[in-house]
Protein backbone atom coordinates (compact mmCIF):
# COMPACT_ATOMS: atom_id res chain seq x y z
CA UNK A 1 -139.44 -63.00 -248.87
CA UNK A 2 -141.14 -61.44 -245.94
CA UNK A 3 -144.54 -60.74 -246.03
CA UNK A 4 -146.34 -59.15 -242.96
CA UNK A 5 -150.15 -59.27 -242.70
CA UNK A 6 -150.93 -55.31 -243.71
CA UNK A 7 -154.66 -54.43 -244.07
CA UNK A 8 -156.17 -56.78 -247.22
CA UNK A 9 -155.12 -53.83 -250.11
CA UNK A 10 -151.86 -52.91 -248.73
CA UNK A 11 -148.96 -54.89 -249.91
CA UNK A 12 -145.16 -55.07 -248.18
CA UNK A 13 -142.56 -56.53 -250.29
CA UNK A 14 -138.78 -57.28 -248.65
CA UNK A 15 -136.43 -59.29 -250.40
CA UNK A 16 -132.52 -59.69 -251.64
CA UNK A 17 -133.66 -61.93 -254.48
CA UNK A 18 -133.47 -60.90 -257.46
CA UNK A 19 -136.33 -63.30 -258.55
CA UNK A 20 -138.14 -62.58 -256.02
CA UNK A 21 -138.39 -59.12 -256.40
CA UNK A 22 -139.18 -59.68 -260.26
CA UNK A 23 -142.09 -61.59 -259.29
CA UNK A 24 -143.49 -58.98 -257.13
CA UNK A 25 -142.94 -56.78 -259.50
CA UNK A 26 -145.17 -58.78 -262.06
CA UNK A 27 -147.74 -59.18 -259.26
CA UNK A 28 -147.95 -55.21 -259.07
CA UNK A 29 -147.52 -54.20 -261.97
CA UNK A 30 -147.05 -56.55 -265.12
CA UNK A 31 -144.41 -59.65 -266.36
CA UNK A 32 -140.84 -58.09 -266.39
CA UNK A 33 -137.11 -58.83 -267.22
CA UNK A 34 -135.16 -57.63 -263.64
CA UNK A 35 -131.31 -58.29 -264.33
CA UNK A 36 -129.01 -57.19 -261.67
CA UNK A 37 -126.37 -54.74 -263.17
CA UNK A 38 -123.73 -54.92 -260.46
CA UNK A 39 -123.50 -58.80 -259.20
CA UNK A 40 -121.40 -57.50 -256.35
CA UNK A 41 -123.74 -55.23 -255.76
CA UNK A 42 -126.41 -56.33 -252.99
CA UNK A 43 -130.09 -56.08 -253.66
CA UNK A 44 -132.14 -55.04 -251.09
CA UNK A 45 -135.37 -54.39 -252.70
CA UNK A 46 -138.55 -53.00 -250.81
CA UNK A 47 -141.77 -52.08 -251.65
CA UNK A 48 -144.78 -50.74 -249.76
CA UNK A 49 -147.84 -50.44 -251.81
CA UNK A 50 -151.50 -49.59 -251.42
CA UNK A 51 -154.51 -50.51 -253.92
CA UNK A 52 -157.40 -47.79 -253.97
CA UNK A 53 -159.77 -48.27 -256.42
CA UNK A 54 -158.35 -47.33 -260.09
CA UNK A 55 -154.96 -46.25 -258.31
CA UNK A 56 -152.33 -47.36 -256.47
CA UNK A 57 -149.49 -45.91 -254.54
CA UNK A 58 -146.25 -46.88 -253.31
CA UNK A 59 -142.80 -46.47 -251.85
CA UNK A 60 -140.07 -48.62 -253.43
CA UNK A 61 -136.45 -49.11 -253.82
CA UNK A 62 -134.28 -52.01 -255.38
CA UNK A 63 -131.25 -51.52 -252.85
CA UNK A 64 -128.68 -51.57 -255.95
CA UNK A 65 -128.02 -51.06 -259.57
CA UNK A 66 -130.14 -53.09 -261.61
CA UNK A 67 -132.08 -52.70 -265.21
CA UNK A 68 -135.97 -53.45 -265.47
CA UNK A 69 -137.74 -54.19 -268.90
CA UNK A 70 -141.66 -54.34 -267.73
CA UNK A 71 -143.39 -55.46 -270.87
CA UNK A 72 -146.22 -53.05 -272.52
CA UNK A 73 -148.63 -51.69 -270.11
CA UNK A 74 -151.81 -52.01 -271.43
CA UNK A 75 -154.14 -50.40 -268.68
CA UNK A 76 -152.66 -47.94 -266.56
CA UNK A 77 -149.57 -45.26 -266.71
CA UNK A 78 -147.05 -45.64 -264.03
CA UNK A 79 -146.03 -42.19 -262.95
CA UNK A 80 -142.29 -42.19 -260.51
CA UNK A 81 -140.78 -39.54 -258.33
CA UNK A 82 -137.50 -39.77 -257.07
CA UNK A 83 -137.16 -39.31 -253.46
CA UNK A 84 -132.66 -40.16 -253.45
CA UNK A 85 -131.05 -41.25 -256.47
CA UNK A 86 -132.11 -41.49 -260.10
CA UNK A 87 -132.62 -43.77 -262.83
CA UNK A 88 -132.22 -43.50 -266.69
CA UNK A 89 -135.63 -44.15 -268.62
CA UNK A 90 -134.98 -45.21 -271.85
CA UNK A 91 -138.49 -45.30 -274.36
CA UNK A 92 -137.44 -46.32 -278.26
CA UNK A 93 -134.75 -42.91 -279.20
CA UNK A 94 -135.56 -40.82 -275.89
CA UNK A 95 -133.87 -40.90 -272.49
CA UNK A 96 -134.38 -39.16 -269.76
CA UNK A 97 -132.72 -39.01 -266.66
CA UNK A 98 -134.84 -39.15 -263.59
CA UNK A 99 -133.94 -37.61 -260.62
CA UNK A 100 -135.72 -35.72 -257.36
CA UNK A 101 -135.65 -33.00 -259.45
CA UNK A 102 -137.53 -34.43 -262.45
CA UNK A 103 -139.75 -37.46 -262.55
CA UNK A 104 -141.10 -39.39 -265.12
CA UNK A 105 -144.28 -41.05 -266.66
CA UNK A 106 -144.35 -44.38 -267.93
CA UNK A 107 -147.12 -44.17 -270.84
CA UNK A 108 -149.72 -46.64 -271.33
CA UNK A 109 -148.64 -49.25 -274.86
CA UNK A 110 -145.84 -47.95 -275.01
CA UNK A 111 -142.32 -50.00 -274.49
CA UNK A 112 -139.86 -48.73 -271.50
CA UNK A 113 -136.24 -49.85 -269.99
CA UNK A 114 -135.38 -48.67 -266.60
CA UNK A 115 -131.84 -48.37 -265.28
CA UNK A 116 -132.38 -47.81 -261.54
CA UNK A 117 -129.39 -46.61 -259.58
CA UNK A 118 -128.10 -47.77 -256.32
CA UNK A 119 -129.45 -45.39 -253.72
CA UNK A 120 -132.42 -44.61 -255.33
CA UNK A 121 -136.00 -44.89 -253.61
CA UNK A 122 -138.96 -43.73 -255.46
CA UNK A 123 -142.81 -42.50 -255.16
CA UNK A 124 -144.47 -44.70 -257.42
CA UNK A 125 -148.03 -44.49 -258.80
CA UNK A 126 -149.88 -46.96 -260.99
CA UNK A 127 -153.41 -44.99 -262.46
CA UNK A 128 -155.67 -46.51 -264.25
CA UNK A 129 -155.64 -45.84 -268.27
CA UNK A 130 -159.57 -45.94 -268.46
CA UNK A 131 -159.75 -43.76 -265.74
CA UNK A 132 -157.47 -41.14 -267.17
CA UNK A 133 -158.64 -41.04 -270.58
CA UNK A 134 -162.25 -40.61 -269.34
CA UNK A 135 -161.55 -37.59 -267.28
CA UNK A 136 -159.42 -35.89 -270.19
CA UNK A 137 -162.78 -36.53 -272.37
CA UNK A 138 -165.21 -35.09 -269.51
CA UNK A 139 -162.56 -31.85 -269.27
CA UNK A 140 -162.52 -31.67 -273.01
CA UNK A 141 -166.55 -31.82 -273.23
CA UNK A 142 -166.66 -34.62 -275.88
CA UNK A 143 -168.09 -37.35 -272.87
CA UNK A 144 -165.94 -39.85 -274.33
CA UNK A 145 -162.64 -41.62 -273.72
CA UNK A 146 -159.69 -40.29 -275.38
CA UNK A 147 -156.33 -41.41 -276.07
CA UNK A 148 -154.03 -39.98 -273.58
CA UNK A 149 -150.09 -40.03 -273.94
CA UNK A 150 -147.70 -37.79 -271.63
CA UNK A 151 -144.02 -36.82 -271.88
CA UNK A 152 -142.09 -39.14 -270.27
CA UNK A 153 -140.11 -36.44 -268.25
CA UNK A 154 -142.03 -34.49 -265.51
CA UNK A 155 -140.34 -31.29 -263.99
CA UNK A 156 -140.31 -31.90 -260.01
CA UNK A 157 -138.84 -27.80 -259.84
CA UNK A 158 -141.56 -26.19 -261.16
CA UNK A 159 -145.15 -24.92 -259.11
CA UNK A 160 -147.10 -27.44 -260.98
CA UNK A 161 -144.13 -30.27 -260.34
CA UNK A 162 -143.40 -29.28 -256.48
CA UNK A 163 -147.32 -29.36 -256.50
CA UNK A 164 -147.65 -32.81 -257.83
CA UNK A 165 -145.07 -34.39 -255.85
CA UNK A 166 -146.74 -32.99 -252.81
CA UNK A 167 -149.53 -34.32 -253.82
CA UNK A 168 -148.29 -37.89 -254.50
CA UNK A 169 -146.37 -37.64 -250.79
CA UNK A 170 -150.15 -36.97 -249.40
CA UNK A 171 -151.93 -39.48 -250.82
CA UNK A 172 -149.39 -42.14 -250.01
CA UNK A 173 -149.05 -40.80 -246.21
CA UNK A 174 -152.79 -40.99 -246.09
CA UNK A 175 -153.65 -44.16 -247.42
CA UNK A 176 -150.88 -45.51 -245.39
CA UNK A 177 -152.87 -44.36 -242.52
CA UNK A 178 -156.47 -45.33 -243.79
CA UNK A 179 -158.26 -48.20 -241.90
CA UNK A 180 -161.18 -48.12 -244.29
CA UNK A 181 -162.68 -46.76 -247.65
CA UNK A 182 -165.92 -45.80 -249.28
CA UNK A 183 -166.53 -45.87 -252.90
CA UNK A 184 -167.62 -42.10 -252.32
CA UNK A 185 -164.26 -41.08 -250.95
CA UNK A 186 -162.32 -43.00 -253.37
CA UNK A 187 -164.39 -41.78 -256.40
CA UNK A 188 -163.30 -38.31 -255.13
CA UNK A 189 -159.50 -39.06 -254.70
CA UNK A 190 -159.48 -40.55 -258.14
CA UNK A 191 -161.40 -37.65 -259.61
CA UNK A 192 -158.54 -35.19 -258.33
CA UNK A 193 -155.62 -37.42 -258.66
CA UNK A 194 -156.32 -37.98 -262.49
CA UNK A 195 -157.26 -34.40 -263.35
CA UNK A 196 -154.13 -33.07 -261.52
CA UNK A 197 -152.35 -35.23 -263.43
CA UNK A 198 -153.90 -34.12 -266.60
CA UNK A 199 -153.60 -30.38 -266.13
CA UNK A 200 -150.31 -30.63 -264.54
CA UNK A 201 -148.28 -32.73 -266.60
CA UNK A 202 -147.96 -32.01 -270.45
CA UNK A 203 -149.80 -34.19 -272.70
CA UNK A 204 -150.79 -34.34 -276.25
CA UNK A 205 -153.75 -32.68 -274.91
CA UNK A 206 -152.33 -29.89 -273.20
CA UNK A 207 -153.28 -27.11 -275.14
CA UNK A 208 -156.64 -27.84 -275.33
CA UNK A 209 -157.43 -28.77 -271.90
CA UNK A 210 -155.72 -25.83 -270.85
CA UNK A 211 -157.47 -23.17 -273.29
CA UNK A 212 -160.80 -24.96 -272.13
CA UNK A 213 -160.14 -24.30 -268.78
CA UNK A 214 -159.07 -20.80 -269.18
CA UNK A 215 -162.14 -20.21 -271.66
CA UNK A 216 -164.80 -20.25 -268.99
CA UNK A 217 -165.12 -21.21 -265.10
CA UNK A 218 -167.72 -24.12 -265.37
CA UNK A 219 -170.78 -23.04 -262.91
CA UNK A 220 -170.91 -24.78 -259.28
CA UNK A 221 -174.03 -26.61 -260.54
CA UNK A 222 -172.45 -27.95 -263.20
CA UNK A 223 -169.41 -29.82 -260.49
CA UNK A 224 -172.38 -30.24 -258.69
CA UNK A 225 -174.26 -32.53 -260.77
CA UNK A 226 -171.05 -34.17 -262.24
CA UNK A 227 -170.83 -35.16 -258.45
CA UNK A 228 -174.15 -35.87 -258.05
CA UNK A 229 -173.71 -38.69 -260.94
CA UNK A 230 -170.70 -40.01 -260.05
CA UNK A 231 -172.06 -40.81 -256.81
CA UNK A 232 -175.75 -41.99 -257.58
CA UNK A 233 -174.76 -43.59 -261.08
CA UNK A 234 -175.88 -46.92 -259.32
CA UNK A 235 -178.89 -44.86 -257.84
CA UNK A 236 -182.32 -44.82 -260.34
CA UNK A 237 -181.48 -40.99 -261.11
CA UNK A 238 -183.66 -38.59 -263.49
CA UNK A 239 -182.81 -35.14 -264.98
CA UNK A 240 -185.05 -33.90 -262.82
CA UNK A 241 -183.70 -35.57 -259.62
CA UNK A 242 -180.10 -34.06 -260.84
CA UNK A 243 -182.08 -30.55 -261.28
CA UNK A 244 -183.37 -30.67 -257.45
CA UNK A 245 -180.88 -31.83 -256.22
CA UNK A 246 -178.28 -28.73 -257.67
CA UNK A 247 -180.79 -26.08 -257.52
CA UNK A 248 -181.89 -25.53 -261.16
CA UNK A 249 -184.50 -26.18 -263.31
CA UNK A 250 -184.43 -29.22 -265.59
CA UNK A 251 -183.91 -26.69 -269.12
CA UNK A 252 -181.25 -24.97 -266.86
CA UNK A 253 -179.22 -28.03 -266.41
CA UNK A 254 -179.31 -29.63 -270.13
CA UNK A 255 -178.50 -25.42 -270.96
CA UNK A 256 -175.63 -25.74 -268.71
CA UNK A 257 -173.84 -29.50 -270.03
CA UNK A 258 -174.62 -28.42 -273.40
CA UNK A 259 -172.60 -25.05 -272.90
CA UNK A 260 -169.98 -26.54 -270.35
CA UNK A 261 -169.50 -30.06 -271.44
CA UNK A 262 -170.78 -30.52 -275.02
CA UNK A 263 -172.94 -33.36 -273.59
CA UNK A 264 -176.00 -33.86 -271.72
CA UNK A 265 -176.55 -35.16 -267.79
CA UNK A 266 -178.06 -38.52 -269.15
CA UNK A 267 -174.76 -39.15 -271.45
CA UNK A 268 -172.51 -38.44 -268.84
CA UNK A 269 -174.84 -40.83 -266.32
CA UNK A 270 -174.02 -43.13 -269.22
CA UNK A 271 -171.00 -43.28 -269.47
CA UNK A 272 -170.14 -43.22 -265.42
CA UNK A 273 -172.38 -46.68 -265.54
CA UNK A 274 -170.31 -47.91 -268.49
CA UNK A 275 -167.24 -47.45 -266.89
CA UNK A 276 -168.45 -49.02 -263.21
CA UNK A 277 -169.60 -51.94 -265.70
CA UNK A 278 -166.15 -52.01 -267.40
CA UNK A 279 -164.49 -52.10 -264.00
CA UNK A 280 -166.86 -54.27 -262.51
CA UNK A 281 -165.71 -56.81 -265.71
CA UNK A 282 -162.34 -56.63 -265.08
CA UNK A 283 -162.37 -57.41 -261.69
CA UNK A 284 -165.26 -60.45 -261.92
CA UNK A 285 -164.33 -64.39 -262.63
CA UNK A 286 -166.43 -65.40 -265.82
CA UNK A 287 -167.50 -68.65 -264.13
CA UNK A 288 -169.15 -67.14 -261.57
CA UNK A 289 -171.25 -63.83 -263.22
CA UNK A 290 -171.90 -63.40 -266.53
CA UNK A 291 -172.46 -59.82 -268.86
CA UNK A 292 -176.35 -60.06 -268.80
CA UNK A 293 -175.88 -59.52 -264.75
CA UNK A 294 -173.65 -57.29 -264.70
CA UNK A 295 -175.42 -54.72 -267.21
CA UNK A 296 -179.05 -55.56 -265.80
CA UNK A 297 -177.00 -54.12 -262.02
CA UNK A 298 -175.93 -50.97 -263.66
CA UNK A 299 -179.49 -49.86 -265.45
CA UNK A 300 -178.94 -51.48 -268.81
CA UNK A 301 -182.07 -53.79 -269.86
CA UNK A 302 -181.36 -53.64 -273.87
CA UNK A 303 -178.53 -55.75 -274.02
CA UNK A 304 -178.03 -55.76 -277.48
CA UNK A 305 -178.01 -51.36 -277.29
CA UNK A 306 -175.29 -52.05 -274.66
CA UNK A 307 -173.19 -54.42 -275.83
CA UNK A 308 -173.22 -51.72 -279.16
CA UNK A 309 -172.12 -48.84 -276.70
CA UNK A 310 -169.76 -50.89 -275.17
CA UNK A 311 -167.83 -51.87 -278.22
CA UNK A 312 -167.69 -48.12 -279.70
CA UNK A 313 -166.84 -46.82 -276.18
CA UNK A 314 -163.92 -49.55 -275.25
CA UNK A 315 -163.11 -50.84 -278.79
CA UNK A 316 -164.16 -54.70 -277.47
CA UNK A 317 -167.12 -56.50 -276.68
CA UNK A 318 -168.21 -57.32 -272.77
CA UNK A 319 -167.77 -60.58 -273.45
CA UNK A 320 -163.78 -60.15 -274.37
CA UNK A 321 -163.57 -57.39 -271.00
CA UNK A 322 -165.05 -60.45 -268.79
CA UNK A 323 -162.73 -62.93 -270.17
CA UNK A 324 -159.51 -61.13 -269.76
């Protein structure tokens, strides 16, 4: 396999081994059955891939016909647009055929079988599940994760599906191109990435992200603050700094999320931190950090409060997230 030196969170993949390719595949995305459908076919698989925070994009082809059973994926959705070819997704009774004319989305715990075609090349992008499910609970105004789970076929010929794969083309041109990231700039990507998925894409949410949307335009202090958090979350922040900051008095503000977002500034600010601490978790080695340090960074000091947050928010303890 050749393996250039790209910057540190971009990854190249060449090879015309079959194994080879099904181990990058596992190092991208999760363990997987490849099995080459043609054997006089030749593989010629490539893959150009770039990490940004709770995303990743990619370009990728396997050169020839072959089938690919990833196992379950338990933390992100892997959403594919056809550039040439197409592919048959196969999910328990449902197939659809992929094409550059309709996509597909590869839920999260769910099981999938992918025949990919010779000829076929592919947008590919891997989204984080946390991340999705808490932006469809901030757009639904419960401040809470929710349980997310798309239709596996995604119309590439419609506004919204011509406006998505645009989208995806973008992103993977410009982090192509990127030297360099902040967490600011990436916090904003994945902010837009995962709500254009959500409100482009149907869902069972759908229908009620889409009446709430329609049902009022949220107030530019309202994004405002949401920013404001998102950014400062590792920042001491008060109501009242929020309130300066966006122009409003402190009764305006809590007026505003409770009207808005069925939730208040301080909730939200808690959940951002759980989140950074989940992610912080997940990327940390237990033998060299532990929980307590991790909370005590993001604000919490009652560890026995946050471990009790934790657990209702993500279903498992810190402990478990750290030792994955």
């Amino acid at each position: 396999m050749t393996n250039p030196t790209p910057p540190s969170d971009t990854e190249l993949f060449l090879t015309r081994d079959i194994e080879q390719a099904r181990q990058w595949g596992t190092r991208t995305f999760c363990e997987n059955e490849l099995r080459n459908i043609d054997v006089r076919g030749e593989l010629n698989a490539r893959l150009l891939y770039r990490r940004y925070g709770s995303i990743g994009i990619g370009r990728m082809t396997y050169g020839g016909d072959v089938t690919i059973r990833p196992n379950t994926f338990d933390d992100f959705y892997l959403v594919q647009v056809p550039l040439s070819g197409g592919e048959r997704i196969i999910r328990g009774n449902e197939t659809v055929y992929s094409s550059p004319t309709v996509g597909s989305i590869l839920n999260a715990r769910q099981q999938h079988e992918i025949n990919h075609g010779k000829g076929t090349e592919k947008l590919i992008l891997r989204i984080n599940r946390d991340l999705v499910e808490r932006l469809c609970g901030q757009h639904l105004g419960n401040g809470s994760q929710t349980k997310v789970e798309f239709e596996t076929a995604m119309p590439l010929d419609s506004a919204a599906g011509r406006r998505w794969a645009f989208t995806m083309q973008w992103l993977f041109d410009f982090l192509e191109g990127a030297q360099s990231s902040s967490p600011l700039l990436a916090a904003q990507i994945e902010h837009m990435i995962g709500s254009l998925l959500l409100l482009s894409h149907t869902s069972n949410h759908s229908l009620a992200l889409h009446e709430e949307r329609s049902r009022s335009v949220t107030p530019a202090f309202i994004r405002k603050a949401e920013l404001f958090i998102e950014e400062r979350a590792h920042e001491p922040i008060t109501v009242g700094s929020i309130a300066e900051h966006v122009g409003v008095s402190a009764s305006s503000l809590y007026a505003g999320f409770r009207r808005y977002r069925n939730t208040s500034p301080m909730l939200l600010l808690k959940s951002v931190r759980l989140n950074r601490v989940r992610e912080q978790l997940l990327r940390s080695d237990p033998k060299s950090t532990t929980v307590t340090a991790i909370a005590y960074q993001w604000g919490f000091a009652h560890l026995g409060h946050f471990t009790t947050d934790y657990k209702r928010w993500f279903g498992e303890s810190p402990s478990e997230t750290l030792a994955r």
